[in-house]
Protein backbone atom coordinates (compact mmCIF):
# COMPACT_ATOMS: atom_id res chain seq x y z
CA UNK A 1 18.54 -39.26 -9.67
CA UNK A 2 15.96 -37.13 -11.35
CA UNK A 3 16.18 -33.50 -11.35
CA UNK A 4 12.67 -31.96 -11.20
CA UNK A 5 12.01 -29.51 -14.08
CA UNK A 6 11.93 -25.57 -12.87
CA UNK A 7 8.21 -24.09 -12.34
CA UNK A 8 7.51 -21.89 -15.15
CA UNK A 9 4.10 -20.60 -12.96
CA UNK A 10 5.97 -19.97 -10.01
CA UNK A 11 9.23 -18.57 -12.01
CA UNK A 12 6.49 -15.63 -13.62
CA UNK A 13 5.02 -15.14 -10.40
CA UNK A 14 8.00 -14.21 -8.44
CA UNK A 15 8.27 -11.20 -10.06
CA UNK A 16 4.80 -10.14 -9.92
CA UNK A 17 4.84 -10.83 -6.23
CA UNK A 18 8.01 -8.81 -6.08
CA UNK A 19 6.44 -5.67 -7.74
CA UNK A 20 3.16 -5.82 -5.84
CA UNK A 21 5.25 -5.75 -2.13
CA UNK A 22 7.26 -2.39 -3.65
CA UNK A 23 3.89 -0.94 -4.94
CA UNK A 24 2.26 -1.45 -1.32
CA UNK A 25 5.55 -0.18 0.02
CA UNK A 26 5.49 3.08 -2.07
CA UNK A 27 1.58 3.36 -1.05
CA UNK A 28 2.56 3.10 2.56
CA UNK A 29 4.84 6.26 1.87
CA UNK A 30 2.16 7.88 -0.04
CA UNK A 31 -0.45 7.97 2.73
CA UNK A 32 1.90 8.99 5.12
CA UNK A 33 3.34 11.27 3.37
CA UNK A 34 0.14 12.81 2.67
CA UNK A 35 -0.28 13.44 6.72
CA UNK A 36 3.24 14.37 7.20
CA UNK A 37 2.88 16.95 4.03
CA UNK A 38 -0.65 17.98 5.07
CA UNK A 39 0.39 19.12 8.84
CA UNK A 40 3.19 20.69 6.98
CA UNK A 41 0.62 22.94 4.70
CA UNK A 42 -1.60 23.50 7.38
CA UNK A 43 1.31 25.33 9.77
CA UNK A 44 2.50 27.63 6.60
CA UNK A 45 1.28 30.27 4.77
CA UNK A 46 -1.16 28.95 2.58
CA UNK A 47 -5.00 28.45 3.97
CA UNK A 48 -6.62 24.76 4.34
CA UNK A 49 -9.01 26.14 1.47
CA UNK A 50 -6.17 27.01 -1.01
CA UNK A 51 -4.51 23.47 -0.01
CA UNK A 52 -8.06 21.85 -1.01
CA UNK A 53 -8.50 24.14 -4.40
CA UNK A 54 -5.14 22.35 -5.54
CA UNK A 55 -5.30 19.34 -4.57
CA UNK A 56 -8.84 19.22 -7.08
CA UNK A 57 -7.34 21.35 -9.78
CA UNK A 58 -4.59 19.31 -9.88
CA UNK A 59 -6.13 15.97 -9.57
CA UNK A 60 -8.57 16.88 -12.66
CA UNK A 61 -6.06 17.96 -14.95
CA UNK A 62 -4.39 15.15 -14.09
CA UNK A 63 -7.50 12.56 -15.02
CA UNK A 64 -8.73 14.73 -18.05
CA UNK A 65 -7.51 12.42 -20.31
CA UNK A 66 -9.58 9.34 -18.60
CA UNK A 67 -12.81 11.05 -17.86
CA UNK A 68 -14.78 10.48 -20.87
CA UNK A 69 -14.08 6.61 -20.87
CA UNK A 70 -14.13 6.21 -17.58
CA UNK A 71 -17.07 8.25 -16.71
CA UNK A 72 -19.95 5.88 -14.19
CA UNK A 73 -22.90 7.00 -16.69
CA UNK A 74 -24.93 4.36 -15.14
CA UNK A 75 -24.81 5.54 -11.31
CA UNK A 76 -27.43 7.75 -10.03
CA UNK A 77 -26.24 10.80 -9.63
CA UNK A 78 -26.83 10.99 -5.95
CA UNK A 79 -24.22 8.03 -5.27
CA UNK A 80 -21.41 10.03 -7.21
CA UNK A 81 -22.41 13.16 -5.15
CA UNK A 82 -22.19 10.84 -2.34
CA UNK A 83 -18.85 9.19 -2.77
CA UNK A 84 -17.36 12.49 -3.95
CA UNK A 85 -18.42 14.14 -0.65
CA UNK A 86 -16.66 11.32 1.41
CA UNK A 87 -13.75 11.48 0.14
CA UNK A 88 -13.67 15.10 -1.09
CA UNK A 89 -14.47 18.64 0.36
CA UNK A 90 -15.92 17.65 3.73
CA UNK A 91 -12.67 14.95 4.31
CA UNK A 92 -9.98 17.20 3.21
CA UNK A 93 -11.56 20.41 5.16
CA UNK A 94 -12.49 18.20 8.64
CA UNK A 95 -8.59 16.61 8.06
CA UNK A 96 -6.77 19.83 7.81
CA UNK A 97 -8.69 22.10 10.08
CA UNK A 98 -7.40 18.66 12.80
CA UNK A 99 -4.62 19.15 12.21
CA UNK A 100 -3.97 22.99 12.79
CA UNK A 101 -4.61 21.60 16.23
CA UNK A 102 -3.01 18.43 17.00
CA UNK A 103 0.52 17.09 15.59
CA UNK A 104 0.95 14.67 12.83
CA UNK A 105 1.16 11.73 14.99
CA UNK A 106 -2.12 11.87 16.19
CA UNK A 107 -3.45 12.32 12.79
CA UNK A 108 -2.10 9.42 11.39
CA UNK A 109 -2.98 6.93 14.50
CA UNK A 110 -6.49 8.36 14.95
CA UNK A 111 -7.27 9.15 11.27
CA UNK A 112 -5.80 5.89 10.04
CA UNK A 113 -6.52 3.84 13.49
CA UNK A 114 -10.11 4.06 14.06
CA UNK A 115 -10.67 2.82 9.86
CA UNK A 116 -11.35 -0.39 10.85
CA UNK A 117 -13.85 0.45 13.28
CA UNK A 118 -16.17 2.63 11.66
CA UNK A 119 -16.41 0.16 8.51
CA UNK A 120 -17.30 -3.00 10.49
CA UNK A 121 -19.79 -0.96 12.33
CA UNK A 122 -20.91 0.45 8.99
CA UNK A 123 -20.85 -2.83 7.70
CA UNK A 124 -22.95 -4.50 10.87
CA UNK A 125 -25.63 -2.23 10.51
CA UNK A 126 -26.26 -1.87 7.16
CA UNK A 127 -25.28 -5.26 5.85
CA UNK A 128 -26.03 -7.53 9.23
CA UNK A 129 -22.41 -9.02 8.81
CA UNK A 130 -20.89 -8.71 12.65
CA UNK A 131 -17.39 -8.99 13.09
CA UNK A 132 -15.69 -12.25 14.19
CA UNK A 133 -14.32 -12.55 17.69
CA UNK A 134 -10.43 -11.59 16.90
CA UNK A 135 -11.93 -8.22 15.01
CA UNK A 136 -13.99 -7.59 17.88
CA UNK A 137 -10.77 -7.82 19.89
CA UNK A 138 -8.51 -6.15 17.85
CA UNK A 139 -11.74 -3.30 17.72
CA UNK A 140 -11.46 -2.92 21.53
CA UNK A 141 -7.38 -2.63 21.20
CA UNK A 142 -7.37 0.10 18.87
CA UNK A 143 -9.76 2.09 21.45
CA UNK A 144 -7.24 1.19 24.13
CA UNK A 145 -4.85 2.86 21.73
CA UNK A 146 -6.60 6.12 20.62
CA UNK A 147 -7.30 7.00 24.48
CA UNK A 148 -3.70 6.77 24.77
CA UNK A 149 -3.51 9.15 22.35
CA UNK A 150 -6.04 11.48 24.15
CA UNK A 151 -3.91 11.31 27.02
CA UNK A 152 -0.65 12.62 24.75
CA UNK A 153 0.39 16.69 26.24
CA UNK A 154 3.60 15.75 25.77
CA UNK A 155 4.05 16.08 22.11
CA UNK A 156 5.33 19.27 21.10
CA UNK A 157 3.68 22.30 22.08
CA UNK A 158 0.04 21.23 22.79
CA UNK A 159 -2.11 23.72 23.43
CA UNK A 160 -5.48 23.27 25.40
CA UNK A 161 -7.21 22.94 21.68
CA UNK A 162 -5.82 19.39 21.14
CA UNK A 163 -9.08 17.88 21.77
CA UNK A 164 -10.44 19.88 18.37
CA UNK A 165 -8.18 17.69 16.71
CA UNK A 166 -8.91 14.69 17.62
CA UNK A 167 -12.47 14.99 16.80
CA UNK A 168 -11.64 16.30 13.72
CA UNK A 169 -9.76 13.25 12.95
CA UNK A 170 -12.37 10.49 14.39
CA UNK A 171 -14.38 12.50 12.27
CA UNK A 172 -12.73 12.43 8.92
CA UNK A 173 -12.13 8.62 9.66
CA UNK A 174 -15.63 8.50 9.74
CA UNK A 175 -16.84 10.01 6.86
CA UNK A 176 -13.76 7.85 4.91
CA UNK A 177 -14.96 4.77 5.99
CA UNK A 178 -18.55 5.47 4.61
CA UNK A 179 -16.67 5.88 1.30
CA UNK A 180 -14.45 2.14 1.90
CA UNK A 181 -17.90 0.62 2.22
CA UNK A 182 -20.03 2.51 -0.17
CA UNK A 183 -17.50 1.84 -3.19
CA UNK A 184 -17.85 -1.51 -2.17
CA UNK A 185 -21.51 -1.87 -1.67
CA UNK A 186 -22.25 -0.12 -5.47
CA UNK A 187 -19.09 -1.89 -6.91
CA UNK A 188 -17.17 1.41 -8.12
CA UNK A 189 -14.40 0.64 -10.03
CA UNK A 190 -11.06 2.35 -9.14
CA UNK A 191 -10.83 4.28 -12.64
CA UNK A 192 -14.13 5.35 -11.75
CA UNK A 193 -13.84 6.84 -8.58
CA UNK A 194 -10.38 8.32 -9.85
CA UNK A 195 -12.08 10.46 -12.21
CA UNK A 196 -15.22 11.13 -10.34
CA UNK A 197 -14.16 12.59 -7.00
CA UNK A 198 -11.91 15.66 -8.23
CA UNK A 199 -14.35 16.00 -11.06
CA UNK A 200 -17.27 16.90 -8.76
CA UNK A 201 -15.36 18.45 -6.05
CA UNK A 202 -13.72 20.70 -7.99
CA UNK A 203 -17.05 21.48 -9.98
CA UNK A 204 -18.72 22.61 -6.94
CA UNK A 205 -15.45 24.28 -5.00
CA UNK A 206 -13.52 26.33 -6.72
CA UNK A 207 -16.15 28.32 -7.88
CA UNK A 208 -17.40 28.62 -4.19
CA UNK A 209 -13.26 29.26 -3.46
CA UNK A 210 -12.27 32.20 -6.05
CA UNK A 211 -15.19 34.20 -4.65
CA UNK A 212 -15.34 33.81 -1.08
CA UNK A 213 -13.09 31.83 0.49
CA UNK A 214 -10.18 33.09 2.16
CA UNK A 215 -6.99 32.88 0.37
CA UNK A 216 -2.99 33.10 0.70
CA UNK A 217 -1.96 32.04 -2.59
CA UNK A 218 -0.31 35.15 -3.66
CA UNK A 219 1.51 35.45 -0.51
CA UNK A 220 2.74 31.98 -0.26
CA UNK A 221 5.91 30.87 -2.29
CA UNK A 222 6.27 29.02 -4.95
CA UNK A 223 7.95 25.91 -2.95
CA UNK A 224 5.18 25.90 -0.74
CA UNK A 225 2.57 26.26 -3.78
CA UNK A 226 3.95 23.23 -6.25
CA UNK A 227 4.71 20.95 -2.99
CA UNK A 228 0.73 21.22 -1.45
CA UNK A 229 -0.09 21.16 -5.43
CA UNK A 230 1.39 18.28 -6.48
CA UNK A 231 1.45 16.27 -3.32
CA UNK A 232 -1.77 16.69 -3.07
CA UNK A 233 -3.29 16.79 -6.24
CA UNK A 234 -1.15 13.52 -7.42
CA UNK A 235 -0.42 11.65 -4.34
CA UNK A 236 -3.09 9.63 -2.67
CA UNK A 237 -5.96 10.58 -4.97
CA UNK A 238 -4.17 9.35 -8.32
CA UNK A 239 -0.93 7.73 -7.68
CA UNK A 240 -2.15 6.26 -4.62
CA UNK A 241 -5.21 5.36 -5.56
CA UNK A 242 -3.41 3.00 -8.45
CA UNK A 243 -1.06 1.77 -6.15
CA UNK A 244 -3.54 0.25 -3.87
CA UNK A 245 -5.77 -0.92 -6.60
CA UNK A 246 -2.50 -2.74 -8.09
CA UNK A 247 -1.40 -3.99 -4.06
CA UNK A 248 -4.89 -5.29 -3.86
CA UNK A 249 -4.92 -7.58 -7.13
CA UNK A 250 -1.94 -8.84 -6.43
CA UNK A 251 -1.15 -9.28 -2.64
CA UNK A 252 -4.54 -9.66 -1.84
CA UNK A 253 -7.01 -7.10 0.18
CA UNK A 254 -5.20 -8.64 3.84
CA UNK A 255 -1.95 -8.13 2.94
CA UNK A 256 -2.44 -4.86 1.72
CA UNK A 257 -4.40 -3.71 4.67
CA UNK A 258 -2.15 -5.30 6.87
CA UNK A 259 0.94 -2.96 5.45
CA UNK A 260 -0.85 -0.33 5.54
CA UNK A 261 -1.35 -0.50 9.34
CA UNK A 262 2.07 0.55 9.46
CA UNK A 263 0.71 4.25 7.98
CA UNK A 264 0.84 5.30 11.97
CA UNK A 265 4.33 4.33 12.62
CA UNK A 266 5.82 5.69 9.58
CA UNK A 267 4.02 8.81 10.39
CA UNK A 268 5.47 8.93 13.85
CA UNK A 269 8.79 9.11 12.83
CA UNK A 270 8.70 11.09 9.35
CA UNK A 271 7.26 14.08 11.39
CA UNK A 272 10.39 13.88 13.46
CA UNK A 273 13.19 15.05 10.87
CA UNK A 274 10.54 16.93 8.45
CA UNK A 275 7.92 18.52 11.44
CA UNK A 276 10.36 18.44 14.62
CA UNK A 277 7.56 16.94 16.29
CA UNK A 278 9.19 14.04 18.77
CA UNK A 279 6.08 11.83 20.03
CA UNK A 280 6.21 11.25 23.86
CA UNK A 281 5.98 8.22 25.59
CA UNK A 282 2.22 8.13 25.23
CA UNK A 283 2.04 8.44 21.42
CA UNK A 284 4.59 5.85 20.95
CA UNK A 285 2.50 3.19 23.18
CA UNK A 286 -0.50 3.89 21.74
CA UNK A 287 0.76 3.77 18.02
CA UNK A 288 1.95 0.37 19.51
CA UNK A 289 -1.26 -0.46 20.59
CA UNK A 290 -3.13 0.78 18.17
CA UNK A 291 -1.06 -0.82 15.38
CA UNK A 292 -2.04 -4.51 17.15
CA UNK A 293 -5.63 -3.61 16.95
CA UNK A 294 -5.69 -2.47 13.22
CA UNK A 295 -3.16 -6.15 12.32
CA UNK A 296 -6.23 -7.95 14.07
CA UNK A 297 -8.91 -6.09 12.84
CA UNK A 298 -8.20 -6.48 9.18
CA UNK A 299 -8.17 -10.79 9.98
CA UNK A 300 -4.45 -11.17 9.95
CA UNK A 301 -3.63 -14.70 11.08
CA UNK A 302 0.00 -15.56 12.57
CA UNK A 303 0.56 -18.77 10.83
């Protein structure tokens, strides 16, 4: 009887594999964090502008160190003003102003839901590439799932207003999926965009913020301060940001995007213990829906 020798590839690989699942894990609590947090800021003291000024001044102390190496010196200018805008000013402002109007749950099934959407339709008309048949489906599912979601009164205390929200949200899904395909399209590398966006967001904003924006900083406390700061500043546009660049290499961009489709669900039920907000019946069949659609929109195959 011969006893086969041990794998030395697979043996190394294990572990790898190992630490990219807990890296897409910890990004899947980043992202929804960042909702969960967000609708927390936005229904305290401080205003969505002061939430926006520290997320960027933040974010570029935090990537000081890595700007002048990883600076995109050969990118017209107009594409860095472009990708900053996308993910930037515009996002953050359309994202919070949502979600002064509609709860957390509906921000992280219509923010995160309608993704896959926008960037095949993106994708269709500027590249000519149509989605197969099962993205087309799982397309038409999510829809099915975000008019569920439109239905939703019984969420908390909805006011007539909801509706705001949920534009806001299709809306900042929109302009975020320009940014998925454009990064792709003019092959920015992650260290790139990690420097670039709160570079050129915060050159342009918090000039425009200390002189006429409004402002709550000095009444709000210092809790409320270092949590929007740091969250914010640190959480999806650095930390994250790493963590799905790592996910990526190693699980591969359908695995990642297929854990991530669990970014609605998680928010569902972390705004119950940190928000109080219990979803109704509604919300919780279309983040069930919804959830289907994103699995088959992003080409995951049940083997």
């Amino acid at each position: 009887m011969t006893v086969s020798a041990p794998n030395p590839v697979l043996e190394n690989e294990t572990p790898r594999l190992l630490l990219g699942w807990l890296v897409a894990i910890l990004l899947l609590f980043i992202w929804s964090g960042w909702v969960v947090i967000s609708r927390y800021g936005v229904i305290q003291t401080l205003t969505i502008y002061d939430m926006v000024a520290l997320r960027f001044l933040v974010a570029v102390i935090a990537v000081s160190p890595l700007i002048r190496k990883n600076w995109p010196y050969d990118i017209p200018q107009w594409k860095i003003l472009a990708l900053s805008a996308c993910t930037g000013v515009p996002f953050l402002l359309i994202s919070f102003t949502g979600m002064q109007f509609a709860p957390a749950s509906h921000a992280g099934i219509l923010l995160n839901g309608t993704l896959p959407v926008f960037a095949a339709i993106i994708t269709w008309i500027g590249f000519r590439q149509a989605p197969g048949l099962v993205k087309c489906l799982g397309m038409i599912v999510i829809l099915i799932g975000c008019t569920l979601i439109g239905w939703d009164r019984g969420t908390g205390a909805l006011g007539p207003d909801v509706w705001i929200g949920h534009v806001c949200f299709v809306l900042g899904s929109l302009i975020l999926s320009i940014y998925m395909v454009a990064t792709k399209l003019w092959n920015i590398q992650p260290l790139q965009a990690l420097v670039v966006v709160p570079v050129v967001n915060a050159y342009f904003y918090l000039p425009m913020y200390i002189l006429f924006l409004p402002k709550s900083v000095g009444a709000a406390p210092w809790s409320e301060i270092l949590l929007q700061g740091l969250y914010q500043g640190l959480g999806p546009s650095v930390v994250g940001l790493l963590c799905f660049t790592y996910a990526v290499k190693v699980l591969g961009s359908t695995r990642t995007a297929a854990m991530m489709a669990g970014v609605p669900a998680l928010v569902a039920l972390l705004a119950i213990p940190f928000l109080g907000e219990w979803p109704s019946f509604l919300v919780w069949s279309g983040l069930a829906v919804t959830t289907v659609g994103i699995l088959l929109s992003v080409g995951l195959k049940v083997r």
